[in-house]
C-alpha atoms as a PDB file:
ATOM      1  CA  UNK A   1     -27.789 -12.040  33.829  1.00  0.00           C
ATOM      2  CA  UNK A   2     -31.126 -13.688  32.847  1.00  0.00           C
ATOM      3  CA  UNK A   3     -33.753 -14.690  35.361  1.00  0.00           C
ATOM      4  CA  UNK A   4     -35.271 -18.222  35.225  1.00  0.00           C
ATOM      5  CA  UNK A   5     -38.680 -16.661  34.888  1.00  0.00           C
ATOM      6  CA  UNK A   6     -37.510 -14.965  31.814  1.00  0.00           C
ATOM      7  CA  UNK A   7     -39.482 -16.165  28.755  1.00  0.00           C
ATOM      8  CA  UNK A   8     -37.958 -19.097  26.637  1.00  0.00           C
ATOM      9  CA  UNK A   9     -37.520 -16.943  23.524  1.00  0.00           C
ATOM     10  CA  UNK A  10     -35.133 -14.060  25.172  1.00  0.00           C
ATOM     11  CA  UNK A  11     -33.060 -16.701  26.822  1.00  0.00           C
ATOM     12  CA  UNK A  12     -32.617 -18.730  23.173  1.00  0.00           C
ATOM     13  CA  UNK A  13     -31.593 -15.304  22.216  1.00  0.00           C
ATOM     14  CA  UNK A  14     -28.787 -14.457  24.956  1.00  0.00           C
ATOM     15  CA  UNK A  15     -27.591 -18.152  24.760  1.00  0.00           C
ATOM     16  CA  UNK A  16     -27.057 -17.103  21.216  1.00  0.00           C
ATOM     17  CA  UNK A  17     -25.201 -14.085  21.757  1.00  0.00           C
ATOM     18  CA  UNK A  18     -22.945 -15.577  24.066  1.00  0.00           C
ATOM     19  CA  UNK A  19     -22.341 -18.580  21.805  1.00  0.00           C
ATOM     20  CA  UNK A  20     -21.556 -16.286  18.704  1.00  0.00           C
ATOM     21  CA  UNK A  21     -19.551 -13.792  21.359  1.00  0.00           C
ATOM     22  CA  UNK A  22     -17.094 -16.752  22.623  1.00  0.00           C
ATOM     23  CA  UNK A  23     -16.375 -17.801  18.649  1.00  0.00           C
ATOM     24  CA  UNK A  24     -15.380 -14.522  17.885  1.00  0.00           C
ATOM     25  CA  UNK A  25     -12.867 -14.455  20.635  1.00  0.00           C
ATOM     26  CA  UNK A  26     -12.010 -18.112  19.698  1.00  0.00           C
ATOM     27  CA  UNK A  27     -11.125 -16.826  16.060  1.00  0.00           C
ATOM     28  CA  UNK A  28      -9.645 -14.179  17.038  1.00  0.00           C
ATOM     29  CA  UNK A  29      -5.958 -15.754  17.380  1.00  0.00           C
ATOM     30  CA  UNK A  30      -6.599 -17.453  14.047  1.00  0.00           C
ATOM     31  CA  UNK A  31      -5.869 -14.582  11.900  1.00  0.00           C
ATOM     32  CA  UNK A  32      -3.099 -12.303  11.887  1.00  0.00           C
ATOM     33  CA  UNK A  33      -1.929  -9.190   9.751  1.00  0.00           C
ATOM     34  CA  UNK A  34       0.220  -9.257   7.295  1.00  0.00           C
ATOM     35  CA  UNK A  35       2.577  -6.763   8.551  1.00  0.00           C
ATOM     36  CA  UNK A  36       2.795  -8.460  11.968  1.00  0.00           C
ATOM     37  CA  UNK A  37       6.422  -9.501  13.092  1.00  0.00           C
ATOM     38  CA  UNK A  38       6.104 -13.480  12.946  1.00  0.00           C
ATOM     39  CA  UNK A  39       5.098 -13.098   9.090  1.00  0.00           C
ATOM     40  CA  UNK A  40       7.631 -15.044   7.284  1.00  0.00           C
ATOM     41  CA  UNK A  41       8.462 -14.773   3.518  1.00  0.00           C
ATOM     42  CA  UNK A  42       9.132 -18.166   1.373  1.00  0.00           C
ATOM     43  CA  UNK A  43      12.759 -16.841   1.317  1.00  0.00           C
ATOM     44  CA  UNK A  44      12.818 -17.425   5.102  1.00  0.00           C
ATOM     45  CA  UNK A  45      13.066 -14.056   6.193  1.00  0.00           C
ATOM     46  CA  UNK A  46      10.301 -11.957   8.282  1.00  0.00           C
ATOM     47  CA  UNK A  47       8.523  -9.839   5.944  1.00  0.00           C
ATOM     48  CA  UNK A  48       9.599  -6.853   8.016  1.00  0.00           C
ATOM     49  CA  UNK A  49      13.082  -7.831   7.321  1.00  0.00           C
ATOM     50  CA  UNK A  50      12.054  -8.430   3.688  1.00  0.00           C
ATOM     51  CA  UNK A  51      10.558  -5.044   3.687  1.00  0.00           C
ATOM     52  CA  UNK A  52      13.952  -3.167   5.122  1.00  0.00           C
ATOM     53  CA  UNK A  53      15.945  -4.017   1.718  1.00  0.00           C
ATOM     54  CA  UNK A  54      14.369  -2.168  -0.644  1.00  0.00           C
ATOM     55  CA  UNK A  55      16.066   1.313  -1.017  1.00  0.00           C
ATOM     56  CA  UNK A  56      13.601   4.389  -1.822  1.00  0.00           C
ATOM     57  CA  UNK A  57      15.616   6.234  -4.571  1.00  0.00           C
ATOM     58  CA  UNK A  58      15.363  10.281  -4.392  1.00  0.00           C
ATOM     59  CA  UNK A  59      11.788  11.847  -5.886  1.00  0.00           C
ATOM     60  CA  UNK A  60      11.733  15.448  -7.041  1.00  0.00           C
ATOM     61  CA  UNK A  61      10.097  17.984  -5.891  1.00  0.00           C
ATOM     62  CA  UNK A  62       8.828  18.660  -2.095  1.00  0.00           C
ATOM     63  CA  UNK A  63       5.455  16.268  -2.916  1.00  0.00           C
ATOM     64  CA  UNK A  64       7.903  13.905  -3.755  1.00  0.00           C
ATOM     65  CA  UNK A  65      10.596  13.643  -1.015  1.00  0.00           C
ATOM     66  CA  UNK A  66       7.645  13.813   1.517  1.00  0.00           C
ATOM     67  CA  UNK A  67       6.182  11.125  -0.149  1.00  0.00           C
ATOM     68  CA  UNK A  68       9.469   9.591  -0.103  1.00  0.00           C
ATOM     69  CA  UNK A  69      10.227   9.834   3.469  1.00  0.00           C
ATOM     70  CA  UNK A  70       6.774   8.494   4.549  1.00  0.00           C
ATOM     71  CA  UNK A  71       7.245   5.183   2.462  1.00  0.00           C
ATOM     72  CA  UNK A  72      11.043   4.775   3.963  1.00  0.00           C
ATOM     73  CA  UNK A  73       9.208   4.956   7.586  1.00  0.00           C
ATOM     74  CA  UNK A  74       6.598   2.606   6.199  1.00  0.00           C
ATOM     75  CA  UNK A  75       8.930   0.136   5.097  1.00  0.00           C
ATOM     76  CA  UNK A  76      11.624   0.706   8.023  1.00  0.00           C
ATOM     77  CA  UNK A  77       9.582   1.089  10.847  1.00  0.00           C
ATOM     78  CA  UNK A  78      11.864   4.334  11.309  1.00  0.00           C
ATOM     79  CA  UNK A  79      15.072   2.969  10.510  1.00  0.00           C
ATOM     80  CA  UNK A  80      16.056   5.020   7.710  1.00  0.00           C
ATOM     81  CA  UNK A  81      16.468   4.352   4.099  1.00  0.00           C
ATOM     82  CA  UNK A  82      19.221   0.814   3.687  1.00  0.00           C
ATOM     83  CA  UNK A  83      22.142   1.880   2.342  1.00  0.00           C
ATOM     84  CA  UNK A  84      23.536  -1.030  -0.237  1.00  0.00           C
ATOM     85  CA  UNK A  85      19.860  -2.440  -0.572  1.00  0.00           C
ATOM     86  CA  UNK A  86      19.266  -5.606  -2.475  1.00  0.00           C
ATOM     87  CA  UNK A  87      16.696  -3.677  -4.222  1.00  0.00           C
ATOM     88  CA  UNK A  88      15.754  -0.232  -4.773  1.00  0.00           C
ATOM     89  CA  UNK A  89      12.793   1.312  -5.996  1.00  0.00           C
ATOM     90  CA  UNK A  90      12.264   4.495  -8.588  1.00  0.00           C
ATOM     91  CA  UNK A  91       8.790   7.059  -8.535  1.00  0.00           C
ATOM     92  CA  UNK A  92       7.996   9.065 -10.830  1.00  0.00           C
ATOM     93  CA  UNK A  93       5.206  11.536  -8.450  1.00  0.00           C
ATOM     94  CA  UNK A  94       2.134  13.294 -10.748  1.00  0.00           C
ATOM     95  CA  UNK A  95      -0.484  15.533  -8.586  1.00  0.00           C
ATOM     96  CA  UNK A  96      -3.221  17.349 -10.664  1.00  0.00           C
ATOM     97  CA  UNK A  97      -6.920  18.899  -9.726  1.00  0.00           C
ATOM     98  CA  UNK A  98     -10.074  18.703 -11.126  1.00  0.00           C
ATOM     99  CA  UNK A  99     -13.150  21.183  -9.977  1.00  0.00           C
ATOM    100  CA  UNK A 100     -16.351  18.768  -8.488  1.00  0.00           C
ATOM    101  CA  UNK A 101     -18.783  21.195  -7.514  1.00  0.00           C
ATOM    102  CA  UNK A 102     -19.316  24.794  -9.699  1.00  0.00           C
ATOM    103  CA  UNK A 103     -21.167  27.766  -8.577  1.00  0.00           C
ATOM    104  CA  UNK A 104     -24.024  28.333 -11.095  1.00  0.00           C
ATOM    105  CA  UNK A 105     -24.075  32.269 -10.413  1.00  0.00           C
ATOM    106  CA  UNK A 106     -20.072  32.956 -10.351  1.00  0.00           C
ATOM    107  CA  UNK A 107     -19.086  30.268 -12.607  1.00  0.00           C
ATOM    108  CA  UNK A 108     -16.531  29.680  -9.898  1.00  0.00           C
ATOM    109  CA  UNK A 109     -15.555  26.542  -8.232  1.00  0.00           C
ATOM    110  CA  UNK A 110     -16.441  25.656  -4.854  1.00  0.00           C
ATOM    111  CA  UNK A 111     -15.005  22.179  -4.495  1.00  0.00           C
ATOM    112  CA  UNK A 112     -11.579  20.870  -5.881  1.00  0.00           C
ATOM    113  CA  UNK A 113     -10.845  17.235  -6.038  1.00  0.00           C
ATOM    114  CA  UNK A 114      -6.546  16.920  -5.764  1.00  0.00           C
ATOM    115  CA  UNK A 115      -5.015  13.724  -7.326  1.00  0.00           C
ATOM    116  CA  UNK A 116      -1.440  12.440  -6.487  1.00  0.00           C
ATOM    117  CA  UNK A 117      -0.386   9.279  -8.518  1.00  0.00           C
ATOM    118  CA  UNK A 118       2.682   7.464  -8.508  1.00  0.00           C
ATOM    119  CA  UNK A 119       4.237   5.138 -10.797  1.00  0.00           C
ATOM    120  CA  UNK A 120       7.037   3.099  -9.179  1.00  0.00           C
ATOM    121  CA  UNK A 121       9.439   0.325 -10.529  1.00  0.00           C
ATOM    122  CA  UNK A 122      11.608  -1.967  -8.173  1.00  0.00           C
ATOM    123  CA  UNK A 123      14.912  -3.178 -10.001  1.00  0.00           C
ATOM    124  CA  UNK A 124      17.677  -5.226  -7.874  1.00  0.00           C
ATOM    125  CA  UNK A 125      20.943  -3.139  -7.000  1.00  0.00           C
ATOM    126  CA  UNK A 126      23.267  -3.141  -9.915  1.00  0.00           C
ATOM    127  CA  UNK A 127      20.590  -4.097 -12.881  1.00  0.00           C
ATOM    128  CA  UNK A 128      18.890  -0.592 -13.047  1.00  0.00           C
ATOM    129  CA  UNK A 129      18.751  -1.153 -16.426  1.00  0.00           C
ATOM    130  CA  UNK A 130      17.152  -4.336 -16.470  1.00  0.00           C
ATOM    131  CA  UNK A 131      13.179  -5.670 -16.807  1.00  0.00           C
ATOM    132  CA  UNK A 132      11.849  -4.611 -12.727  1.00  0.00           C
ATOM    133  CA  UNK A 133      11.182  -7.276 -11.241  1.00  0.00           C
ATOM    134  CA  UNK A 134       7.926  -5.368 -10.202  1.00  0.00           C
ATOM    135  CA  UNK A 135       6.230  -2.357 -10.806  1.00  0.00           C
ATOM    136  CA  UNK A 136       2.952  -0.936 -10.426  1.00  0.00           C
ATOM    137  CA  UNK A 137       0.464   2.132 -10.198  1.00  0.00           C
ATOM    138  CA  UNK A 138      -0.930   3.464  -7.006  1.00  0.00           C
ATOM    139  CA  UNK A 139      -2.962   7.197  -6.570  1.00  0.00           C
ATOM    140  CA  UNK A 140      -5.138   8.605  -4.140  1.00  0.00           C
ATOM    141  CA  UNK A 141      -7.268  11.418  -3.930  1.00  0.00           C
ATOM    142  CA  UNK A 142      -8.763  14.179  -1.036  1.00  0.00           C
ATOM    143  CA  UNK A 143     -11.103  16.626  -1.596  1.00  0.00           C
ATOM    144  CA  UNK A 144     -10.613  20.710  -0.438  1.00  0.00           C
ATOM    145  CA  UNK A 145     -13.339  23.714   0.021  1.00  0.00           C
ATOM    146  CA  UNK A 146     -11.978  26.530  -2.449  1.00  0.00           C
ATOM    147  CA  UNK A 147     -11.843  29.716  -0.621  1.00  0.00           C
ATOM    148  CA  UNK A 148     -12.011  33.635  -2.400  1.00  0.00           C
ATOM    149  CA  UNK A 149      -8.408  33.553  -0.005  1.00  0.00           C
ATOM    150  CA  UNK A 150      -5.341  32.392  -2.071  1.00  0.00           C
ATOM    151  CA  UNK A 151      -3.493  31.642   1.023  1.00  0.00           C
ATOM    152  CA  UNK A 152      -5.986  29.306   1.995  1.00  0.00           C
ATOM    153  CA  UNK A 153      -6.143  27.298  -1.401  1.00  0.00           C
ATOM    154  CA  UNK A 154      -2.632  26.880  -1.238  1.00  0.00           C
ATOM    155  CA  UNK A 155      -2.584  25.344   2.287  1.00  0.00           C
ATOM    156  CA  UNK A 156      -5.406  23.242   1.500  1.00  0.00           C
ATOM    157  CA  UNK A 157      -4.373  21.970  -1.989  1.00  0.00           C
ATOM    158  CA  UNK A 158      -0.880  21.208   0.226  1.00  0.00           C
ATOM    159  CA  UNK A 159      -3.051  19.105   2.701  1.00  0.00           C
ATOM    160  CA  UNK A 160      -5.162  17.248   0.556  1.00  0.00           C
ATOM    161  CA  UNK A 161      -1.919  16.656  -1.303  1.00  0.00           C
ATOM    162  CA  UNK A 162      -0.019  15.342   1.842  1.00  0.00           C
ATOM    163  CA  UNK A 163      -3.151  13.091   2.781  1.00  0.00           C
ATOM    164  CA  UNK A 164      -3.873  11.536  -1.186  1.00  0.00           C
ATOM    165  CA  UNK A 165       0.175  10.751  -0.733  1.00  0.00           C
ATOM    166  CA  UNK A 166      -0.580   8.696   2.409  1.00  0.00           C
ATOM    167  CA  UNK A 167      -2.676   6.585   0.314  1.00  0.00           C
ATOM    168  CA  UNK A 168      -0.421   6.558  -2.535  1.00  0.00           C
ATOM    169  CA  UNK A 169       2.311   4.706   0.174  1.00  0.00           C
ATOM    170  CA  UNK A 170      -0.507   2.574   1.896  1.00  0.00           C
ATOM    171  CA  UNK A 171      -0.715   0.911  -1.831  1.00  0.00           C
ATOM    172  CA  UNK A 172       2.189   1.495  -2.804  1.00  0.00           C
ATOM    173  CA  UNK A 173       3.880  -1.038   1.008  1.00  0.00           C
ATOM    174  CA  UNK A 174       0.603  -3.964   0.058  1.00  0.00           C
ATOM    175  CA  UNK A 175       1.524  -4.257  -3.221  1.00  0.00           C
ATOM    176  CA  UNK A 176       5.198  -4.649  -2.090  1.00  0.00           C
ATOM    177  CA  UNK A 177       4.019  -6.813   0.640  1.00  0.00           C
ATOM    178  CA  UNK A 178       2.298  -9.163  -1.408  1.00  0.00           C
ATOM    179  CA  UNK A 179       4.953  -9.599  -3.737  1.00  0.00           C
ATOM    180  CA  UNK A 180       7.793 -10.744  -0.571  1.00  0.00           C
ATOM    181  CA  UNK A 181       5.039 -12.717   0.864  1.00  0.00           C
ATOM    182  CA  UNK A 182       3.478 -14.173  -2.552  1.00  0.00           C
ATOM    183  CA  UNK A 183       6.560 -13.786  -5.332  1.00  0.00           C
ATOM    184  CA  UNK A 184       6.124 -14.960  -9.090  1.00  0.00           C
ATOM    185  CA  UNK A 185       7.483 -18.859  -9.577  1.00  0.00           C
ATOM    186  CA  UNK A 186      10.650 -18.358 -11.474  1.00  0.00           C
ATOM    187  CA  UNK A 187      10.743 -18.775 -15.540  1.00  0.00           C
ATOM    188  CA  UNK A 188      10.800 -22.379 -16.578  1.00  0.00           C
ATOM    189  CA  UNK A 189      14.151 -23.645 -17.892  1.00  0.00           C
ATOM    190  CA  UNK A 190      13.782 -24.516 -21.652  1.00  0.00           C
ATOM    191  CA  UNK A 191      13.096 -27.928 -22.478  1.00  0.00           C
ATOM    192  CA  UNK A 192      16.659 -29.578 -24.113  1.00  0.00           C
ATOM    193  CA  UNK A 193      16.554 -30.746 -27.727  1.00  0.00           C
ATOM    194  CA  UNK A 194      16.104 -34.515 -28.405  1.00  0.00           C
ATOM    195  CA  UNK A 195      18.956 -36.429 -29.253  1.00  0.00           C
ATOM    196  CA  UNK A 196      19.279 -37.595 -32.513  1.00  0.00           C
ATOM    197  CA  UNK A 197      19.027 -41.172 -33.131  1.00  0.00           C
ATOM    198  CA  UNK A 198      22.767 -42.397 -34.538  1.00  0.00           C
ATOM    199  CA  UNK A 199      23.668 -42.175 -38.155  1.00  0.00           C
ATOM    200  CA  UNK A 200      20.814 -38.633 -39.056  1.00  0.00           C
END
């Protein structure tokens, strides 16, 4: 609380803080994220709703299905993958290292760098075959100490994979977000031939 005797510059300076304070909380109901429930989609639906019809199709390998089941909790809110989806969505999962940081007297590394990327395709039900109608790239990356214990690499490198995957489905729901809340206008219809003026 300031004191009348206080000096004219410090009281400029709290009226300014409290001004600035009481916008922020003013703004604060001006915004909201674009997950949050009231989010509606130009096809009239709630984006979580929107979000619930895609159907995560089976990944290989253990990187994959956990993957898998992260994004289908992501998208579901814990719901489960839809069965008979209006759309499903393929991944193809890649995960490869590279060494960062070398020891200069063993040659050995120290630091490993773990990459997981994922290229994914969504296709409505039934036209698997057909153009997506979108697809996209997402990867992430985590970093691990290498240890002289195998053991240890191996639960690290499984870490680092399990936390670059996180990131991989982060992208992976915004990108699929943004296309339910933003999608492409649809093709234009071809423009129909003039008429021919009688007796060409």
């Amino acid at each position: 609380m300031s004191s009348p005797d206080a000096p004219i510059p410090a009281r400029r300076t709290f009226l300014r803080l409290a001004l600035a304070g009481g916008a922020t909380l003013a703004l604060a109901g001006c915004f909201q994220p674009m997950y949050a429930e009231k989010t509606v989609t130009p096809a009239g639906q709630p984006l979580v709703e929107m979000m619930r019809q895609v159907e995560i199709v089976k990944i290989e390998g253990k990187l994959g299905n956990d993957l898998r089941n992260d994004l289908i909790f992501e998208l579901t809110g814990g719901a489960g993958n839809p069965v008979g989806a209006p759309y499903k969505m393929f991944i193809t999962v890649v995960t490869n290292s590279a060494s960062s940081i070398v020891d200069t007297t063993s040659g050995l590394p120290q630091n490993r760098i773990i990459h997981v990327t994922a290229n994914w395709r969504v296709v409505r039900a039934g036209e698997e075959t057909k153009p997506p109608v979108l697809q996209g790239k997402s990867s992430g990356s985590a970093s691990i100490d290498v240890s002289e214990q195998r053991f240890a690499n191996w639960r690290a490198t499984r870490d680092a994979e399990s936390r670059a995957a996180r990131m991989v489905v982060e992208q992976i729901r915004a990108q699929l977000a943004a296309y339910f809340i933003n999608p492409p206008a649809p093709p234009a219809a071809p423009a129909a031939p003039a008429a021919k003026p009688p007796g060409t």
